[in-house]
N, C-alpha and C. Protein backbone atom coordinates (compact mmCIF):
# COMPACT_ATOMS: atom_id res chain seq x y z
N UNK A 1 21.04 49.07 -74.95
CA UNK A 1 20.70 49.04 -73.56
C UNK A 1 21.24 47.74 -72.94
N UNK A 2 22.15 47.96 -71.67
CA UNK A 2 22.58 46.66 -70.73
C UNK A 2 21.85 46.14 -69.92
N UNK A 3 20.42 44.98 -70.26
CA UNK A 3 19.57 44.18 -69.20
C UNK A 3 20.57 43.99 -68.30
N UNK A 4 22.02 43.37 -68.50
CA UNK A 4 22.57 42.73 -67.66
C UNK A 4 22.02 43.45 -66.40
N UNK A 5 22.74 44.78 -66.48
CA UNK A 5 23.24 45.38 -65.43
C UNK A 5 21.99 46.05 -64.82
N UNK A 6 20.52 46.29 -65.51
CA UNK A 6 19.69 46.48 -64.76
C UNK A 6 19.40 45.19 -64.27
N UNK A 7 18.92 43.95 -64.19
CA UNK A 7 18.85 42.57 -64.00
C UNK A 7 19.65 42.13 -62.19
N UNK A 8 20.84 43.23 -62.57
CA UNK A 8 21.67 43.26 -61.52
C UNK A 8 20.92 44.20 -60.26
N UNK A 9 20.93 45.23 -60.74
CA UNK A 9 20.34 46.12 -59.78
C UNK A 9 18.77 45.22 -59.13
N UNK A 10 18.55 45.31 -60.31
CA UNK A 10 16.55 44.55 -59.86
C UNK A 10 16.74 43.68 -58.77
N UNK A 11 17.84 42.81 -58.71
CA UNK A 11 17.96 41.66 -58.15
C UNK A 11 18.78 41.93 -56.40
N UNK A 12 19.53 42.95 -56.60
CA UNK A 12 19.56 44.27 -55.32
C UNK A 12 18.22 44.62 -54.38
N UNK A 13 18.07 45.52 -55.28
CA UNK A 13 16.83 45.84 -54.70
C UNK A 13 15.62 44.35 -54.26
N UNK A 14 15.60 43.79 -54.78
CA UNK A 14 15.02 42.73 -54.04
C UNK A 14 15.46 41.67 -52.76
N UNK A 15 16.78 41.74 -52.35
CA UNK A 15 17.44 41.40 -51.73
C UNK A 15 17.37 42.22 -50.51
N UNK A 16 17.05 43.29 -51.05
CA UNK A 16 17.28 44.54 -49.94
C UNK A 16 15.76 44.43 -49.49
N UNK A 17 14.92 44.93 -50.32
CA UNK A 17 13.45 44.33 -49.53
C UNK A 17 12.97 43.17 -48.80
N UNK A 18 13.72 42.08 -49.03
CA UNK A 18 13.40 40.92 -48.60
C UNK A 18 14.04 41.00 -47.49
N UNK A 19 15.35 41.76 -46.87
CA UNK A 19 16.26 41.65 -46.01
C UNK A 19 15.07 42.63 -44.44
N UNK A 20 14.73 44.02 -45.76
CA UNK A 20 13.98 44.85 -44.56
C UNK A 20 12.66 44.05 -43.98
N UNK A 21 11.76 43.66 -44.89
CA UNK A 21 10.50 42.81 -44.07
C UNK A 21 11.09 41.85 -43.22
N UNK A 22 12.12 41.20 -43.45
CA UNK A 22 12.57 40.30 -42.77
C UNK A 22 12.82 40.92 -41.13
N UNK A 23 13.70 41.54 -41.24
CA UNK A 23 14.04 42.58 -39.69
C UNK A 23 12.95 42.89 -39.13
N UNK A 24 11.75 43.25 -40.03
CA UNK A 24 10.46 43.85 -39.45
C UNK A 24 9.57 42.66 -38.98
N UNK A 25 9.96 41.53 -40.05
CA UNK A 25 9.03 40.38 -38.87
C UNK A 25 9.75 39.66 -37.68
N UNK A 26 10.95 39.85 -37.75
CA UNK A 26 12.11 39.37 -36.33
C UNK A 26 11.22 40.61 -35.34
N UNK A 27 10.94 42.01 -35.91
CA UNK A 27 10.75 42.98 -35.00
C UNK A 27 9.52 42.06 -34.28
N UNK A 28 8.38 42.30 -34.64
CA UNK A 28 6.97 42.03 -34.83
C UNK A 28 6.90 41.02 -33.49
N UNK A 29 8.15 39.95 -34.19
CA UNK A 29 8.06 38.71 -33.32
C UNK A 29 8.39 38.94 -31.57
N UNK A 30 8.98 39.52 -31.70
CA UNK A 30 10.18 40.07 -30.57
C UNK A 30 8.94 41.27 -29.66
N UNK A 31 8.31 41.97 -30.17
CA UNK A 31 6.94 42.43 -29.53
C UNK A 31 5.62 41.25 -28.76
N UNK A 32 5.53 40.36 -30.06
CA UNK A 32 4.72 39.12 -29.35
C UNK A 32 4.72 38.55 -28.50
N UNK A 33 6.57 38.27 -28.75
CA UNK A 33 7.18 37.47 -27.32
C UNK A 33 7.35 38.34 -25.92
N UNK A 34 7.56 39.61 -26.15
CA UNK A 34 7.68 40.19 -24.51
C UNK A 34 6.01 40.35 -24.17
N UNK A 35 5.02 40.64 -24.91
CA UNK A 35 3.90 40.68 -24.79
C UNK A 35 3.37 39.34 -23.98
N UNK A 36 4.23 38.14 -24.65
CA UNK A 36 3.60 37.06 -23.46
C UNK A 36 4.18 37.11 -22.32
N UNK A 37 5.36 37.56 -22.67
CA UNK A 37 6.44 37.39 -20.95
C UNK A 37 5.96 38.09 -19.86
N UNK A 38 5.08 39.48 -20.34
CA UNK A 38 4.53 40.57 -19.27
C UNK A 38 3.27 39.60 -19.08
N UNK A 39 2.89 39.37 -19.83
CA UNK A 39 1.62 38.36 -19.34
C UNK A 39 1.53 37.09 -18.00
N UNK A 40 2.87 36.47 -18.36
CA UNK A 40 3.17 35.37 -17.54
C UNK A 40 3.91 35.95 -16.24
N UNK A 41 4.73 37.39 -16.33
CA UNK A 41 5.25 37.97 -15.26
C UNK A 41 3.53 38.59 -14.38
N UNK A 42 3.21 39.03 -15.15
CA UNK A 42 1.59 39.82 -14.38
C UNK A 42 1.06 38.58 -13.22
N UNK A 43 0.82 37.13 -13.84
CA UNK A 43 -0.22 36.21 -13.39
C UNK A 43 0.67 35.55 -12.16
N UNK A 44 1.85 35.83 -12.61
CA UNK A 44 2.97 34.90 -11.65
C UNK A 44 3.36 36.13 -10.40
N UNK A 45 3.28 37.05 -10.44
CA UNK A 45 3.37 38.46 -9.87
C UNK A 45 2.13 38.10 -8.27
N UNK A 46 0.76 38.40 -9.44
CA UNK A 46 -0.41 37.82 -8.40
C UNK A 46 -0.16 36.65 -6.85
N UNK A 47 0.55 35.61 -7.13
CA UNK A 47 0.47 34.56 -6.49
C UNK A 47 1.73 35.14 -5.74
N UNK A 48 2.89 35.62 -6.03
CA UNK A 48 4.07 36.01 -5.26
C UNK A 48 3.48 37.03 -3.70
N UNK A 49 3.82 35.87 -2.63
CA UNK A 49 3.88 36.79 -1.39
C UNK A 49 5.06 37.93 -0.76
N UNK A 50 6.39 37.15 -1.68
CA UNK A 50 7.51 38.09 -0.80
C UNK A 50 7.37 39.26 -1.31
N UNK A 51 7.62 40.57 -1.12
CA UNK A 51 7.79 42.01 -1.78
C UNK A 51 8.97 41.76 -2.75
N UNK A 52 10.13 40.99 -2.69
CA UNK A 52 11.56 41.44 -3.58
C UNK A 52 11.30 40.51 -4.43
N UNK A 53 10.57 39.58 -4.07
CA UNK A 53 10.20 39.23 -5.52
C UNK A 53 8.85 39.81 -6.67
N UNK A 54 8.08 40.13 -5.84
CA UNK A 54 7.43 41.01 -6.82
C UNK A 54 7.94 42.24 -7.19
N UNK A 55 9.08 42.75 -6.83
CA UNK A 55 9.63 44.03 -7.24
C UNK A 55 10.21 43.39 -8.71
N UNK A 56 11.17 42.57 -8.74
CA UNK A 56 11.95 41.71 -9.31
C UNK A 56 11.03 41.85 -10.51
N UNK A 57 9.65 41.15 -10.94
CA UNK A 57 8.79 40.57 -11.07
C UNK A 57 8.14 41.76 -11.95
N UNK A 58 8.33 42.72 -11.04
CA UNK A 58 7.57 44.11 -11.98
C UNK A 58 8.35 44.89 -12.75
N UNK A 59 9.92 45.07 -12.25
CA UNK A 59 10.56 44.86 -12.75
C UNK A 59 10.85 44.49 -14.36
N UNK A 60 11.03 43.28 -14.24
CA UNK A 60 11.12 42.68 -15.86
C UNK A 60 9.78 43.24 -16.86
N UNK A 61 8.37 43.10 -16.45
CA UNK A 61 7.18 43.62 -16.92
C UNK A 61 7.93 45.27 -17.41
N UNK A 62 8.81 45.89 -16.63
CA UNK A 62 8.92 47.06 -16.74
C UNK A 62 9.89 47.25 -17.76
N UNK A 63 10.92 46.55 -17.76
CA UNK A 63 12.05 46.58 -19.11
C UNK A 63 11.39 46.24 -20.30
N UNK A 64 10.30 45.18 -20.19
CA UNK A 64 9.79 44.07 -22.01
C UNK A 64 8.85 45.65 -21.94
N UNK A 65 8.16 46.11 -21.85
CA UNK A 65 7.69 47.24 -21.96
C UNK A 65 8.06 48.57 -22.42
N UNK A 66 9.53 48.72 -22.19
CA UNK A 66 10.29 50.00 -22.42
C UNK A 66 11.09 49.37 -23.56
N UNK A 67 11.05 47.88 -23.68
CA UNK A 67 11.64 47.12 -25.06
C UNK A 67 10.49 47.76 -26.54
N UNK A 68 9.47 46.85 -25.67
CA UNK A 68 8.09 47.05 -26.92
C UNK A 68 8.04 48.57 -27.17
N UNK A 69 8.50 49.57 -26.70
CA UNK A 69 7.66 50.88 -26.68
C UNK A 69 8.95 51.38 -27.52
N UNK A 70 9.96 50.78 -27.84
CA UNK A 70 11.90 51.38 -28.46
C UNK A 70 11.39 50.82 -29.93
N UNK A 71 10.77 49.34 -30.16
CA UNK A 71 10.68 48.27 -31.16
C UNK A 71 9.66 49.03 -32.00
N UNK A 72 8.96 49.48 -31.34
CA UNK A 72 7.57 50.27 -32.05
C UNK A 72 7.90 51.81 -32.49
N UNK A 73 8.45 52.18 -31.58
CA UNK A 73 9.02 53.96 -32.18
C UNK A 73 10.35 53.56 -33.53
N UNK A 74 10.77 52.27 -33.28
CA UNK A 74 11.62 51.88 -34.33
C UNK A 74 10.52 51.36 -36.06
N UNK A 75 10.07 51.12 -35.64
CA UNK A 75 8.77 50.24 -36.85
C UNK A 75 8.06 52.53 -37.42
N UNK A 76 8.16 52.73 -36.81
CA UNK A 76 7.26 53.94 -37.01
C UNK A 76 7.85 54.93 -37.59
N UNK A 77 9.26 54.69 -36.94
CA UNK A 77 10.42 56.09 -37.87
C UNK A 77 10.61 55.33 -39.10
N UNK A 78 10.50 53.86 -39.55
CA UNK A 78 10.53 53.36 -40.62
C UNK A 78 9.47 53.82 -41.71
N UNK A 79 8.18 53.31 -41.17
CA UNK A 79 7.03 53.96 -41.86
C UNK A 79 7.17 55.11 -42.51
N UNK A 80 7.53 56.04 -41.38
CA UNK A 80 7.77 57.57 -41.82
C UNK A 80 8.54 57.94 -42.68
N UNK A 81 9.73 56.89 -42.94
CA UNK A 81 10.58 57.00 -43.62
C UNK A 81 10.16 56.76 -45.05
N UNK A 82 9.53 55.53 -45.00
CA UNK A 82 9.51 54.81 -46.58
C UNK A 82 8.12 56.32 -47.15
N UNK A 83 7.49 57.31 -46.59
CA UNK A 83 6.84 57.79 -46.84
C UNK A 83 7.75 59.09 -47.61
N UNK A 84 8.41 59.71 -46.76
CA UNK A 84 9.26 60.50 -47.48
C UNK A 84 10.28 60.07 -48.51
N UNK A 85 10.29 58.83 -49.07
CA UNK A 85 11.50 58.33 -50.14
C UNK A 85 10.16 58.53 -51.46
């Protein structure tokens, strides 16, 4: 029997797991962060008198939202995935 070459693979496959959690906590992070941005767009929204800037304003709230909601159906077809392997 060749350890080498399983040794090799083992060391693959760990590379490869370490690579996917990795993407998934860049994901994670990247949810947190628009999560504050809609936060700070919401409070900063409040105080705005002109209309084009609160359009502007709701706006962005409206893209980090349709971001978070792509990032999460992405995290979920993963799940689903590692379930059927």
């Amino acid at each position: 029997m060749d350890f080498s070459k399983l040794n090799l693979e083992f060391s693959n496959m760990q590379k490869i797991v370490s690579n996917y959690n990795e993407i998934l906590n860049k994901i994670n992070c990247k949810i947190k962060n628009n999560l504050k941005l809609i936060s700070k767009y919401k409070s900063k929204t409040n105080g705005i008198k002109n209309e084009i800037e609160k359009d502007i304003n709701n706006l962005h709230i409206t893209i980090l939202k349709e971001e978070i909601d792509f990032l999460n159906e992405l995290i979920k077809e993963e799940i689903q995935n590692e379930k059927n392997v």
